[in-house]
C-alpha atoms as a PDB file:
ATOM      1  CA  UNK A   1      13.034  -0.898   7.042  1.00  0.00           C
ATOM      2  CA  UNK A   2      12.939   1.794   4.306  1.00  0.00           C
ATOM      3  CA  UNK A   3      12.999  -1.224   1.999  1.00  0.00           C
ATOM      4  CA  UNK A   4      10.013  -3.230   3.783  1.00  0.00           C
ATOM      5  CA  UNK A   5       7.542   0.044   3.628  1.00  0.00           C
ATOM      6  CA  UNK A   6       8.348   0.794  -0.197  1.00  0.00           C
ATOM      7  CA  UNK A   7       7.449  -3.296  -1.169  1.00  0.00           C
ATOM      8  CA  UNK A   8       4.621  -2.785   0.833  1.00  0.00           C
ATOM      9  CA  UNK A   9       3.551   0.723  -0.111  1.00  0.00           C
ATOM     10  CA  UNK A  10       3.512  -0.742  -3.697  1.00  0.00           C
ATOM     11  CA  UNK A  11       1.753  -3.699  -2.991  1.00  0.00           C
ATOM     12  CA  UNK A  12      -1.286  -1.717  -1.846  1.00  0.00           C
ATOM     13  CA  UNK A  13      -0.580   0.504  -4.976  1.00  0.00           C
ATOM     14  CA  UNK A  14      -1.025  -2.907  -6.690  1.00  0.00           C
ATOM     15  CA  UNK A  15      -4.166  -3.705  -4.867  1.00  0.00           C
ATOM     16  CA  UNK A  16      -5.975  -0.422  -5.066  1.00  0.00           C
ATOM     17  CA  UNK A  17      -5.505  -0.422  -8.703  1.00  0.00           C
ATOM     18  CA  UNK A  18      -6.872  -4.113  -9.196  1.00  0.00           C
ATOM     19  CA  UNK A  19      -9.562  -2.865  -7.305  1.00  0.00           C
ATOM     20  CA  UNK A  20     -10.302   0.323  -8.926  1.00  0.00           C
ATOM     21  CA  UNK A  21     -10.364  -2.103 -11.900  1.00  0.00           C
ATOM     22  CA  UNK A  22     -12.882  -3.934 -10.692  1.00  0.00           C
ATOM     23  CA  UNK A  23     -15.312  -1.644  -9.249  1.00  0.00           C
ATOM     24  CA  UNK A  24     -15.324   0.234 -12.890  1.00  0.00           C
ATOM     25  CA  UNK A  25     -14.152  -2.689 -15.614  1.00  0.00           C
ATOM     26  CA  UNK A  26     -15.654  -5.449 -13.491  1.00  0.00           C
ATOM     27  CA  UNK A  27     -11.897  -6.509 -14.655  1.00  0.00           C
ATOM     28  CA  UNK A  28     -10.014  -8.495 -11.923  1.00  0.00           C
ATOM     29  CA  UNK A  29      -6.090  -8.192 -12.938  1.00  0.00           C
ATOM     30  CA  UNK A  30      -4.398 -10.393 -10.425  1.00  0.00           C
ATOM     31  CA  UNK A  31      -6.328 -13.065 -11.325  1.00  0.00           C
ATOM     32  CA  UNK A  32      -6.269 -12.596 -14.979  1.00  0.00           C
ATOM     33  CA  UNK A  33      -2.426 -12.680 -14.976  1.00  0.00           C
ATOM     34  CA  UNK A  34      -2.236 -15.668 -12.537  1.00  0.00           C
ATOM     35  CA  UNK A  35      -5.611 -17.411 -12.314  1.00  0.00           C
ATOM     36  CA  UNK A  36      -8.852 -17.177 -10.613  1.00  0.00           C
ATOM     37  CA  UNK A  37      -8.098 -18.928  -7.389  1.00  0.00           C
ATOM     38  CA  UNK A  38      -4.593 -20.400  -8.623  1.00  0.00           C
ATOM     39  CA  UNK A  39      -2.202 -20.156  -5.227  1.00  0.00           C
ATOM     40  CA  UNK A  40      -0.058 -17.227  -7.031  1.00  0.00           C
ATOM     41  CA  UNK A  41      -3.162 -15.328  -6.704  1.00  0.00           C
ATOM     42  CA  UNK A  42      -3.957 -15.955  -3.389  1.00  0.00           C
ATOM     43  CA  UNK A  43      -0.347 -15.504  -2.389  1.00  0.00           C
ATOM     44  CA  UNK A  44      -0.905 -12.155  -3.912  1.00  0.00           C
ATOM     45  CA  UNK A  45      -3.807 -11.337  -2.167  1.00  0.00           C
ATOM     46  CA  UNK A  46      -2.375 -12.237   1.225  1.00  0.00           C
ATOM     47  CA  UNK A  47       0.715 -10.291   0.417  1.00  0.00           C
ATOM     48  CA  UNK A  48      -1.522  -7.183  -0.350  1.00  0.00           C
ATOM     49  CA  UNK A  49      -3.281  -7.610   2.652  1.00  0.00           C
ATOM     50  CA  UNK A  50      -0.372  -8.276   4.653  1.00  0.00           C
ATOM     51  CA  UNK A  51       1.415  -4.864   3.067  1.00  0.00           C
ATOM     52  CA  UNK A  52      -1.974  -3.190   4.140  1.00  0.00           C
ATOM     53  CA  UNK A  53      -2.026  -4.171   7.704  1.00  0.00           C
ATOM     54  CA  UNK A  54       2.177  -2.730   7.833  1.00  0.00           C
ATOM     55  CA  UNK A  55       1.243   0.203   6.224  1.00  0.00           C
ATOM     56  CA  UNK A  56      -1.039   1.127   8.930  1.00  0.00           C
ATOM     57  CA  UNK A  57       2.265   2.205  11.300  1.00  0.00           C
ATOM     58  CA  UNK A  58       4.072   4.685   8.622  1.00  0.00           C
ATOM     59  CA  UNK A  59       0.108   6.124   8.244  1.00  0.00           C
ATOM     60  CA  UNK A  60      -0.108   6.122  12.489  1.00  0.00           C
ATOM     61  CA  UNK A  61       2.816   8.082  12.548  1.00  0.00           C
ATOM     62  CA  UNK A  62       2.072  10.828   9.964  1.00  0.00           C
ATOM     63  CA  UNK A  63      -0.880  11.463  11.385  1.00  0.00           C
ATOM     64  CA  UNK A  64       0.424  11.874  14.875  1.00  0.00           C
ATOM     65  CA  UNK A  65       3.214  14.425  13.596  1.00  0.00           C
ATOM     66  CA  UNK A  66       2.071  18.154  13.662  1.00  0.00           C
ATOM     67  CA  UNK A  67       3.014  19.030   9.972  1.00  0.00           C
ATOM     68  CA  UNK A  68       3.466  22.585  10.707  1.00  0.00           C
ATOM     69  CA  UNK A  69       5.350  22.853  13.649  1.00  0.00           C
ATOM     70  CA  UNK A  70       7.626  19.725  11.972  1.00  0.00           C
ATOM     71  CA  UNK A  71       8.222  22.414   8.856  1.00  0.00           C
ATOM     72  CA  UNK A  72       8.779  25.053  10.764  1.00  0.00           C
ATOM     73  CA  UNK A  73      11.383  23.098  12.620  1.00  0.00           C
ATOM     74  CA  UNK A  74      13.274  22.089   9.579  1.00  0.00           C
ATOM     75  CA  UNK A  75      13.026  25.830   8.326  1.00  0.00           C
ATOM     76  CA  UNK A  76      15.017  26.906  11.404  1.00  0.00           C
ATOM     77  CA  UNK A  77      17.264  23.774  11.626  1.00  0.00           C
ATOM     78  CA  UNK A  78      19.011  24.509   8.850  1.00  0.00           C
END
């Protein structure tokens, strides 16, 4: 599982950057490396939406845990 959230953490790494690149470059990477509209690139916009929509449970989570009352926990665990 650890493996599955870091492919998809930097998938959306991958997309936010494309799209920072496009709001300020009006540069679209994905497609310049594979294509405008080739499959590749739509196979790597599904993917980054995909890794988006699993990313949403890891983010669920951390917001759910009570960050300090979970330090202070591991303070006097140890």
């Amino acid at each position: 599982m650890k493996t599955v959230n870091l492919i998809t953490l930097l998938l959306v790494i991958v997309g936010a950057v494309n799209w920072g690149l496009v709001g300020a470059l009006d540069f679209n990477l994905v497609a310049a490396l594979f294509g405008d509209g080739s499959a590749i690139t739509r196979g790597v916009y599904i993917l980054v939406g995909l890794s988006g929509l699993w990313q949403l449970a890891p983010f669920a989570r951390a917001l759910r845990i009570d960050e300090p009352r979970a330090e202070a926990g591991r303070r006097f665990a140890r």
